[in-house]
C-alpha atoms as a PDB file:
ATOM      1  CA  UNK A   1      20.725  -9.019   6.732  1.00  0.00           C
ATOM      2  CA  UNK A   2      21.034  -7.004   9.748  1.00  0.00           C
ATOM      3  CA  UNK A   3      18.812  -4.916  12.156  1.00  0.00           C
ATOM      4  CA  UNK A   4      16.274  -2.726  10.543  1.00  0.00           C
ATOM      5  CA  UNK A   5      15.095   0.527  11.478  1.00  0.00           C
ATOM      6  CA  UNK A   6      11.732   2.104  11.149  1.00  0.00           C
ATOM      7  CA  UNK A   7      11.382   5.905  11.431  1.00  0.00           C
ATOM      8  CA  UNK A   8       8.090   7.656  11.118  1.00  0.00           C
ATOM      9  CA  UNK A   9       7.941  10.637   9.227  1.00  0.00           C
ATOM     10  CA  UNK A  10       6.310  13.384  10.665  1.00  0.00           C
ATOM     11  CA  UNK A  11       4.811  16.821   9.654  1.00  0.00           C
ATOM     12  CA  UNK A  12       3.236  15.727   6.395  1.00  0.00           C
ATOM     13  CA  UNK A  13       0.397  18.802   5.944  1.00  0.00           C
ATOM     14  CA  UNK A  14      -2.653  18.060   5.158  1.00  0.00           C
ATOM     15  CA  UNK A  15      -2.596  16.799   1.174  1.00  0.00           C
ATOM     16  CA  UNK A  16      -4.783  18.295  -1.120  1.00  0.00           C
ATOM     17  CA  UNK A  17      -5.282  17.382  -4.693  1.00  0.00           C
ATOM     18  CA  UNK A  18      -2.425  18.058  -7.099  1.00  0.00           C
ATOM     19  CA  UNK A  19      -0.028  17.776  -4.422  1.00  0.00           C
ATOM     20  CA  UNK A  20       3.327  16.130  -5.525  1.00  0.00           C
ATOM     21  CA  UNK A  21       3.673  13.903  -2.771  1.00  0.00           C
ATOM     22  CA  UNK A  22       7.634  13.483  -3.501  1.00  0.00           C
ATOM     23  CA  UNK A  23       8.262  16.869  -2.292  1.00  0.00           C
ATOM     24  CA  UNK A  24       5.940  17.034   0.960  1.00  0.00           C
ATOM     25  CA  UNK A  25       8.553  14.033   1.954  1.00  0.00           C
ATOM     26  CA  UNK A  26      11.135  15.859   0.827  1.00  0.00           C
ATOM     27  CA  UNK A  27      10.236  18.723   3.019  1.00  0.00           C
ATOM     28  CA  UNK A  28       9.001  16.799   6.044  1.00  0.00           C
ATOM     29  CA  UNK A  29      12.377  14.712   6.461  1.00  0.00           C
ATOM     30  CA  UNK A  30      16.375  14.954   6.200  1.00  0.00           C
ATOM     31  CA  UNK A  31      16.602  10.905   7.220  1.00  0.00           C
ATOM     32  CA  UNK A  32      16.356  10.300   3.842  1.00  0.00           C
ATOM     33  CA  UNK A  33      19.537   8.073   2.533  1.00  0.00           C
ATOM     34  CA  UNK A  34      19.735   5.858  -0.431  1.00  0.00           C
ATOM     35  CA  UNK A  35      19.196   2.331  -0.121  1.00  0.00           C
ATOM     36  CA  UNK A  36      15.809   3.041   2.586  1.00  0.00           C
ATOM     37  CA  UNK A  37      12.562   2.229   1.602  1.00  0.00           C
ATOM     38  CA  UNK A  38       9.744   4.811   2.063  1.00  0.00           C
ATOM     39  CA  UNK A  39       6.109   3.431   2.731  1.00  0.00           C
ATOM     40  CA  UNK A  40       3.034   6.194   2.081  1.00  0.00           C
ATOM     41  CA  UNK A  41      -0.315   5.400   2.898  1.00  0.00           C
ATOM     42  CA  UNK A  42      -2.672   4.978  -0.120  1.00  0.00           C
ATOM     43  CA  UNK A  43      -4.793   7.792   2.122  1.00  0.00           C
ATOM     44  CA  UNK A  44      -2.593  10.134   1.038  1.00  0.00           C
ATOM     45  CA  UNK A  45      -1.582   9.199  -1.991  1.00  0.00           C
ATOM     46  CA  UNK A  46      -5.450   8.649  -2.962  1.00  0.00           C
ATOM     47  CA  UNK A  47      -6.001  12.687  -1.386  1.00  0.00           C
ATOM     48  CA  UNK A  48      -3.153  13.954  -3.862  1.00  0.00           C
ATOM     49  CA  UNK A  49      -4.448  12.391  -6.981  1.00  0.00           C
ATOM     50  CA  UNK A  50      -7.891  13.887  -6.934  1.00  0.00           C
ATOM     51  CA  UNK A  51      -9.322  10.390  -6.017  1.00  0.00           C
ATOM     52  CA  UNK A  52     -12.275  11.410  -3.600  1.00  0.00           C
ATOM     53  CA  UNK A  53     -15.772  11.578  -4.068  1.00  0.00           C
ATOM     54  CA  UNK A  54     -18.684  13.664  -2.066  1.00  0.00           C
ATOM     55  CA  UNK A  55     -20.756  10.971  -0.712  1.00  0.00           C
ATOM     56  CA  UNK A  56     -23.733  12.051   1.692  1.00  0.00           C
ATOM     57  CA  UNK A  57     -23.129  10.278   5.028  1.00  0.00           C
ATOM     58  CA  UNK A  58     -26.574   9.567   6.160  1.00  0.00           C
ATOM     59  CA  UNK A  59     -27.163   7.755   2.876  1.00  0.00           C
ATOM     60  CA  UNK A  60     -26.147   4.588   2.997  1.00  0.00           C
ATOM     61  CA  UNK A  61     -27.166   3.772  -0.869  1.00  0.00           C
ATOM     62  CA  UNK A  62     -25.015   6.517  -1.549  1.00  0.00           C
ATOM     63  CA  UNK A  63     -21.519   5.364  -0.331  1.00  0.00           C
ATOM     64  CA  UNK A  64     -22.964   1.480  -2.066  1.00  0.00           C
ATOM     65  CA  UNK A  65     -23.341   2.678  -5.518  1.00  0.00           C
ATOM     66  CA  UNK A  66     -19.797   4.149  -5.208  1.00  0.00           C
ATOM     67  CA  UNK A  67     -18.108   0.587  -4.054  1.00  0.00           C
ATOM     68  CA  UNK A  68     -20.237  -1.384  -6.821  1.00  0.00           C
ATOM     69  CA  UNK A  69     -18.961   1.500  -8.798  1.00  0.00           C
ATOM     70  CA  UNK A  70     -15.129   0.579  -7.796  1.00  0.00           C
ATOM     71  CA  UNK A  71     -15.889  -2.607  -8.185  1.00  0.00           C
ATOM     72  CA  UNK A  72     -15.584  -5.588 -11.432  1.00  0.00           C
ATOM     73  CA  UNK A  73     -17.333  -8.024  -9.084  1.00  0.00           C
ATOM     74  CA  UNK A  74     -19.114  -8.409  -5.744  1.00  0.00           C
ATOM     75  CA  UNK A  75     -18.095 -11.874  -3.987  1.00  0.00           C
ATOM     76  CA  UNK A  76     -19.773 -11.513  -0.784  1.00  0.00           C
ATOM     77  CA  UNK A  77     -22.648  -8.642   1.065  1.00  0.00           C
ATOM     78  CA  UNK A  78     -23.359  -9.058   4.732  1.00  0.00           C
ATOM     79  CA  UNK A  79     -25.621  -5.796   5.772  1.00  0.00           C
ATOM     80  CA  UNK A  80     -23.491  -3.178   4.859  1.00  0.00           C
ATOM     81  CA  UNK A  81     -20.207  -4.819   4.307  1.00  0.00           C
ATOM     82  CA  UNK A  82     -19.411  -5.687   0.506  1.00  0.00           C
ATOM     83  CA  UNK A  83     -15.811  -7.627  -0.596  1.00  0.00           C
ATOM     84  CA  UNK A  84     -15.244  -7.011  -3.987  1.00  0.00           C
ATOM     85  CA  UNK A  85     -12.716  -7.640  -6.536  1.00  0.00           C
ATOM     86  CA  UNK A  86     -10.940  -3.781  -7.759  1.00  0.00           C
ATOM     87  CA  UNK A  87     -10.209  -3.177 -11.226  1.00  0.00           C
ATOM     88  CA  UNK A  88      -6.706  -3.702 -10.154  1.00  0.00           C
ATOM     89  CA  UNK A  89      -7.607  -7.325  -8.957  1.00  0.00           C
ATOM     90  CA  UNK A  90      -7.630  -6.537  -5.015  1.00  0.00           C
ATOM     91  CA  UNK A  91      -9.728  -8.321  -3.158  1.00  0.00           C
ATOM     92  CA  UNK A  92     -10.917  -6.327  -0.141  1.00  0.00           C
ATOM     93  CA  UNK A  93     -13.737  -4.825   2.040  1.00  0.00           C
ATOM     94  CA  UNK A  94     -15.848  -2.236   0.018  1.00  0.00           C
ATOM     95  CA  UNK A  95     -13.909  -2.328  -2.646  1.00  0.00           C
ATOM     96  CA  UNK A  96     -11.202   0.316  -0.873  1.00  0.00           C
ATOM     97  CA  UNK A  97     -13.710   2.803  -0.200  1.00  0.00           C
ATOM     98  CA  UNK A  98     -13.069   4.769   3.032  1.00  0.00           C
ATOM     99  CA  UNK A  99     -14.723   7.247   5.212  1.00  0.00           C
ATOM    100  CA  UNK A 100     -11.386   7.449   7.734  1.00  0.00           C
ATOM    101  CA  UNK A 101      -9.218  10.481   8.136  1.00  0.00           C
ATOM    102  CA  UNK A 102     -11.167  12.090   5.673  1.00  0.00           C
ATOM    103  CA  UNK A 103     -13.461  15.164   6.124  1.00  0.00           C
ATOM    104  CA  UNK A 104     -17.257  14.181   6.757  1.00  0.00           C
ATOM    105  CA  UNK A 105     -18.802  14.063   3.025  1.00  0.00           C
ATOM    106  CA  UNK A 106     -16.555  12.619   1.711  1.00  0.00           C
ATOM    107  CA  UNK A 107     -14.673   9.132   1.372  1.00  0.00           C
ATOM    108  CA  UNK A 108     -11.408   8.048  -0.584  1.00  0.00           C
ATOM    109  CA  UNK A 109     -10.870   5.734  -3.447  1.00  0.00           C
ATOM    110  CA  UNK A 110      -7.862   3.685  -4.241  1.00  0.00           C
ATOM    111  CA  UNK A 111      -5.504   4.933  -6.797  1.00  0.00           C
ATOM    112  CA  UNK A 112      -6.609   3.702 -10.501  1.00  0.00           C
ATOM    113  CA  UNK A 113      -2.912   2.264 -10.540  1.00  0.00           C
ATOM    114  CA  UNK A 114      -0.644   2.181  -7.257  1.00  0.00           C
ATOM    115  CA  UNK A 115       2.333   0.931  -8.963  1.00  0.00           C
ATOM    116  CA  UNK A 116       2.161   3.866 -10.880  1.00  0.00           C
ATOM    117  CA  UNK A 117       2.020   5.919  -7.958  1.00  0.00           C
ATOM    118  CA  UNK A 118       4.535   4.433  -5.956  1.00  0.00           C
ATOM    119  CA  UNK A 119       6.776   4.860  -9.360  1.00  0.00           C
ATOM    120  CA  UNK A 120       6.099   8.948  -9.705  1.00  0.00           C
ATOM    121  CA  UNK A 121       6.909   9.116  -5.838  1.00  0.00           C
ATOM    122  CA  UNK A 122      10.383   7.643  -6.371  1.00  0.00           C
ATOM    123  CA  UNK A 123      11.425   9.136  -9.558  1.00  0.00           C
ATOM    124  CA  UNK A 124      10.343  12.821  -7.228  1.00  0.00           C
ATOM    125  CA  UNK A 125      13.118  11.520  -4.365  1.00  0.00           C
ATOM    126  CA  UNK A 126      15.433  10.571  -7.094  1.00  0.00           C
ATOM    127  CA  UNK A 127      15.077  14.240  -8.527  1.00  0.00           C
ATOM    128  CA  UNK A 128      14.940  16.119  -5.142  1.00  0.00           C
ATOM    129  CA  UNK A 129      16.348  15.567  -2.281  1.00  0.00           C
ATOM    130  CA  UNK A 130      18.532  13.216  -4.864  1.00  0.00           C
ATOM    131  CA  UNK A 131      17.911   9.685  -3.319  1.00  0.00           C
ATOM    132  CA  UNK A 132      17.250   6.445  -4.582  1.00  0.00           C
ATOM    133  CA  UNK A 133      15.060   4.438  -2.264  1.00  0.00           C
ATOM    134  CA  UNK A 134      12.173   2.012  -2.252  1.00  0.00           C
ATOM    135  CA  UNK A 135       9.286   3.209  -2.385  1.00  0.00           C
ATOM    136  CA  UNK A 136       5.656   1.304  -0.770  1.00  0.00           C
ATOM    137  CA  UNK A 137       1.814   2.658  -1.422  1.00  0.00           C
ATOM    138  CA  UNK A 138       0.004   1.017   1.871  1.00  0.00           C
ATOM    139  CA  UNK A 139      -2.975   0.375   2.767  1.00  0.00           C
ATOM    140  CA  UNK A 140      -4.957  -1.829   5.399  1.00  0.00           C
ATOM    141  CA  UNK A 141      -6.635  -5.172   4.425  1.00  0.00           C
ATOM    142  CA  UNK A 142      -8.174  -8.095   6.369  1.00  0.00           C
ATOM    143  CA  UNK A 143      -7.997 -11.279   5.995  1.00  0.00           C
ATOM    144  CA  UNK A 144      -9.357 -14.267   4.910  1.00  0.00           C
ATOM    145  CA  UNK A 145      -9.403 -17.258   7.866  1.00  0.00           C
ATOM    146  CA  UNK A 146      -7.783 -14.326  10.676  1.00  0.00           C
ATOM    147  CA  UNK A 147      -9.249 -11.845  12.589  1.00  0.00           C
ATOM    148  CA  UNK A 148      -7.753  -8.060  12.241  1.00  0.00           C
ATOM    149  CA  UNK A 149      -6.323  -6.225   9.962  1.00  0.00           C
ATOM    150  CA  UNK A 150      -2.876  -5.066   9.009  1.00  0.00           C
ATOM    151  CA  UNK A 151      -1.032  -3.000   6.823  1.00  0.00           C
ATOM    152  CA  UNK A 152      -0.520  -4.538   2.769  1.00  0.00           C
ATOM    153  CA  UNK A 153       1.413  -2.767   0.120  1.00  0.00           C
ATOM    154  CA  UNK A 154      -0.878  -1.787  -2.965  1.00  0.00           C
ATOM    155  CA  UNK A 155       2.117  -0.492  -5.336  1.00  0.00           C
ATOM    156  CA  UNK A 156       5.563  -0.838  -4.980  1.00  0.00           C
ATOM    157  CA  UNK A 157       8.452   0.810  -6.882  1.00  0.00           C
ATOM    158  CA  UNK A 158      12.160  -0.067  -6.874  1.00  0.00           C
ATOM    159  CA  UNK A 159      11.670  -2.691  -4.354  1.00  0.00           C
ATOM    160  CA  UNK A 160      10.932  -6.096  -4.853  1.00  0.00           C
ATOM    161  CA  UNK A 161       7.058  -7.056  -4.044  1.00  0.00           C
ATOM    162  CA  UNK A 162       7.937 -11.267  -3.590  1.00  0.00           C
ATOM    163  CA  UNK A 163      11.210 -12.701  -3.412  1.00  0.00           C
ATOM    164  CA  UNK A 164      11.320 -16.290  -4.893  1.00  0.00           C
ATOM    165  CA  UNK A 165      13.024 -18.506  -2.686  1.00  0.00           C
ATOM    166  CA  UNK A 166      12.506 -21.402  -4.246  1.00  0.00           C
ATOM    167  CA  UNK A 167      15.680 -23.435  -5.098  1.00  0.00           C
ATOM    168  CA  UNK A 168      17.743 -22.134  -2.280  1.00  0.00           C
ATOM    169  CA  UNK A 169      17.954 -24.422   1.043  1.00  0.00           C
ATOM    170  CA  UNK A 170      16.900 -24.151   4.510  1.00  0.00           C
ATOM    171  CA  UNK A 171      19.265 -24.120   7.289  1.00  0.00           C
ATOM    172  CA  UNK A 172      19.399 -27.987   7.268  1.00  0.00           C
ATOM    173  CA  UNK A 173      20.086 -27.968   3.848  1.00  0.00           C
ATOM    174  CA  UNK A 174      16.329 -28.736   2.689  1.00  0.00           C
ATOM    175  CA  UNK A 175      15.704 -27.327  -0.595  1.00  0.00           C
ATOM    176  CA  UNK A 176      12.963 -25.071  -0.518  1.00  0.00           C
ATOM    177  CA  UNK A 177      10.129 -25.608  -3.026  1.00  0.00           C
ATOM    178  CA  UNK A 178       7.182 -23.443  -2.790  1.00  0.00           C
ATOM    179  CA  UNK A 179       8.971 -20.236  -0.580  1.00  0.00           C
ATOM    180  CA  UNK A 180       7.433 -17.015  -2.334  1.00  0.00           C
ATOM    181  CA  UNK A 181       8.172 -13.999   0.332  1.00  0.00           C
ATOM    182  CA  UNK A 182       5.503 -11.097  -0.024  1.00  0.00           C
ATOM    183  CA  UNK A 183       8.510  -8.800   1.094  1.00  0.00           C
ATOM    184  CA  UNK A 184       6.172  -5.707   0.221  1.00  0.00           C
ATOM    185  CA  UNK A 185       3.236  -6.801   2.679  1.00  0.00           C
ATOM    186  CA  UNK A 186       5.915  -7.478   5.601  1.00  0.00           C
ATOM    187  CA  UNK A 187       7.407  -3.900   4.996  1.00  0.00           C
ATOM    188  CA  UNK A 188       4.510  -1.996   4.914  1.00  0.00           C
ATOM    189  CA  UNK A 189       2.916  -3.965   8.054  1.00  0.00           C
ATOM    190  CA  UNK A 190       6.244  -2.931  10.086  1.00  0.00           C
ATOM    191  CA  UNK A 191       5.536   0.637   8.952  1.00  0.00           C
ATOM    192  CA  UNK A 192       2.004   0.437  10.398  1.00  0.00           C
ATOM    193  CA  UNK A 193       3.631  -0.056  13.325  1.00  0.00           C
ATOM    194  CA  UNK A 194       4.948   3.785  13.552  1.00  0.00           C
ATOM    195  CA  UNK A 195       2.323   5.428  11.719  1.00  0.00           C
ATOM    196  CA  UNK A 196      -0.624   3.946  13.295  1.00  0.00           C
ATOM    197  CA  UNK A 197      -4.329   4.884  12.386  1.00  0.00           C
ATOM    198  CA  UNK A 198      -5.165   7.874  13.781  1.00  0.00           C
ATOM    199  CA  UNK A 199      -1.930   9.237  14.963  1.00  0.00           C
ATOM    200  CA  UNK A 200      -1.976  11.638  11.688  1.00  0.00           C
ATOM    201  CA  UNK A 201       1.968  10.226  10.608  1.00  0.00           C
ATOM    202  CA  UNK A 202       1.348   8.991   7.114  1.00  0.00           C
ATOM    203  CA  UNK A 203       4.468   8.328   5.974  1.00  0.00           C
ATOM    204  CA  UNK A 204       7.622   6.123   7.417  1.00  0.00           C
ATOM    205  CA  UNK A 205      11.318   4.848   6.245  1.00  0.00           C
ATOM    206  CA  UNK A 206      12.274   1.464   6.925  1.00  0.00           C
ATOM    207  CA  UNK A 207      16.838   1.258   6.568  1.00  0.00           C
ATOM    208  CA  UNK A 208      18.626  -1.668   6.869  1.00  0.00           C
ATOM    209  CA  UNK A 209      16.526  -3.466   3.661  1.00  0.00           C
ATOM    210  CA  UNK A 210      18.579  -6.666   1.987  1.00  0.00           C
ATOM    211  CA  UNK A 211      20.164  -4.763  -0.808  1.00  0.00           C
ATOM    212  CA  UNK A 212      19.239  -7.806  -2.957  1.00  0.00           C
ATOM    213  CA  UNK A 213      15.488  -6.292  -2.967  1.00  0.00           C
ATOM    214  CA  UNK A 214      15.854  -3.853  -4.884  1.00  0.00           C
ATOM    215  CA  UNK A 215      14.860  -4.220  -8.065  1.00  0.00           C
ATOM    216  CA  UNK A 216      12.193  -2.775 -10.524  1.00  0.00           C
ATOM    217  CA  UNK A 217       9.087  -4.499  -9.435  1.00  0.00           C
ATOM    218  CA  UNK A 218       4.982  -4.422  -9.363  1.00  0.00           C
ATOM    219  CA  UNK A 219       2.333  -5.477  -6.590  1.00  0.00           C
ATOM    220  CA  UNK A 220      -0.115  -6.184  -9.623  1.00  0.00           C
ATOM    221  CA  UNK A 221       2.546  -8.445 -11.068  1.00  0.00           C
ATOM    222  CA  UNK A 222       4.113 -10.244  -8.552  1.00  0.00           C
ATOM    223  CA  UNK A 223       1.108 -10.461  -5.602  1.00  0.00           C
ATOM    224  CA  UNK A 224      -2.199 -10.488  -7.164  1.00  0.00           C
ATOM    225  CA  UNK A 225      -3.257 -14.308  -7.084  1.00  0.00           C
ATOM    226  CA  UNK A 226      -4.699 -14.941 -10.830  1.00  0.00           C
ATOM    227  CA  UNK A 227      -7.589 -15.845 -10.568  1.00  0.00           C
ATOM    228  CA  UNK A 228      -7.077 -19.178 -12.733  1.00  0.00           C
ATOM    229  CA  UNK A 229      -5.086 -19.989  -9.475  1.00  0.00           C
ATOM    230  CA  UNK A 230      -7.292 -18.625  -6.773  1.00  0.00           C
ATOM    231  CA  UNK A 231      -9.136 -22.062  -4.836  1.00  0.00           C
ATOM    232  CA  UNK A 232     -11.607 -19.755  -3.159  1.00  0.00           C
ATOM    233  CA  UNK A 233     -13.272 -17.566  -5.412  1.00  0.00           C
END
């Protein structure tokens, strides 16, 4: 695997409901190439499905009955901070529910499936401008044990979400055991990097991708811990 490249996409309007998010790429960028992987915030993606909600912003048990609402279960509260399981089996602060880059009144949901998502954005590329690429939904998660937060990938499409390792040897000839890389979370952390959070670049293609990753693929399947196997809830 070589050197990788990460290019932020810029221009992206404003995305209103019903927007087909394929073709706002399409007409931002001409870097497109097959073989890159394109990683879209779930902000956006969230904005172009219709999933936001009018939420009055001086009423705190307004924007609470909308996470419980998001939420299947509540694992922790401290003051105004809820982590919550999703529907979709995330496990993350407020259930996804944001007030950021949003207009005030208002706050985002996640999608009701991001694989989904990430699917209709890549079959749009595939039709126009005619490439086949990757394609990431994004969004920012903390985590458990570390302080800060970082980019996580929330659907995937066309691009493997963990590659297995396991059964292939290290470079002293160890076989590996256990190695499960969450490929998905590294690439949409590196497109954080370009984007930002308040830079208004929503968007970004990462070239130079092990061709081996590419495959049809899920962040559902392959990255949400079961709970059966989960030592912490």
């Amino acid at each position: 695997m070589g050197p990788l490249a990460v290019i932020p996409i810029e221009g992206l309007p404003e995305v209103r409901p019903g927007d087909r998010i394929s073709a706002l790429l399409a007409a931002a960028t001409t870097e497109l190439r097959d073989g890159d992987v394109v990683v879209v915030t779930q902000k956006v993606v969230s904005k172009a499905e219709g999933r936001m909600v009018a939420v009055d912003p001086d009423d705190p048990a307004a924007r609470l009955a909308v996470i419980e609402a998001e939420s299947v279960r509540i694992l922790r509260r401290r003051g105004e901070l809820v982590i919550s399981e999703t529907a979709s089996g995330f496990v993350c602060a407020n259930a996804g529910v944001d007030r950021s880059n949003v207009p005030d009144g208002f706050v985002t949901l996640l999608p009701l499936d991001a694989d989904r998502s990430a699917r209709r954005i890549r079959a749009g590329l595939a039709n126009a401008p005619g490439v086949d690429v990757g394609v990431i939904v994004s969004d920012t998660f903390g985590r458990t044990w570390r302080n800060g937060v970082t980019d996580v990938a929330i659907g995937c499409a066309g691009i493997a979400a963990v590659v297995d390792l396991r059964g292939t040897t290290d470079s002293l000839g160890r076989e590996l055991e256990v190695t499960e890389v969450a490929v998905a979370d590294e690439l949409a952390a590196a497109a954080e990097l370009v984007m930002g959070k308040a830079a208004g670049i929503a968007a970004a293609i990462i070239r130079g991708v092990d061709p081996g990753w590419f495959r049809p693929s899920s962040v559902r399947a392959e990255i949400v811990r079961a709970p059966g196997e989960d030592l912490f809830r």
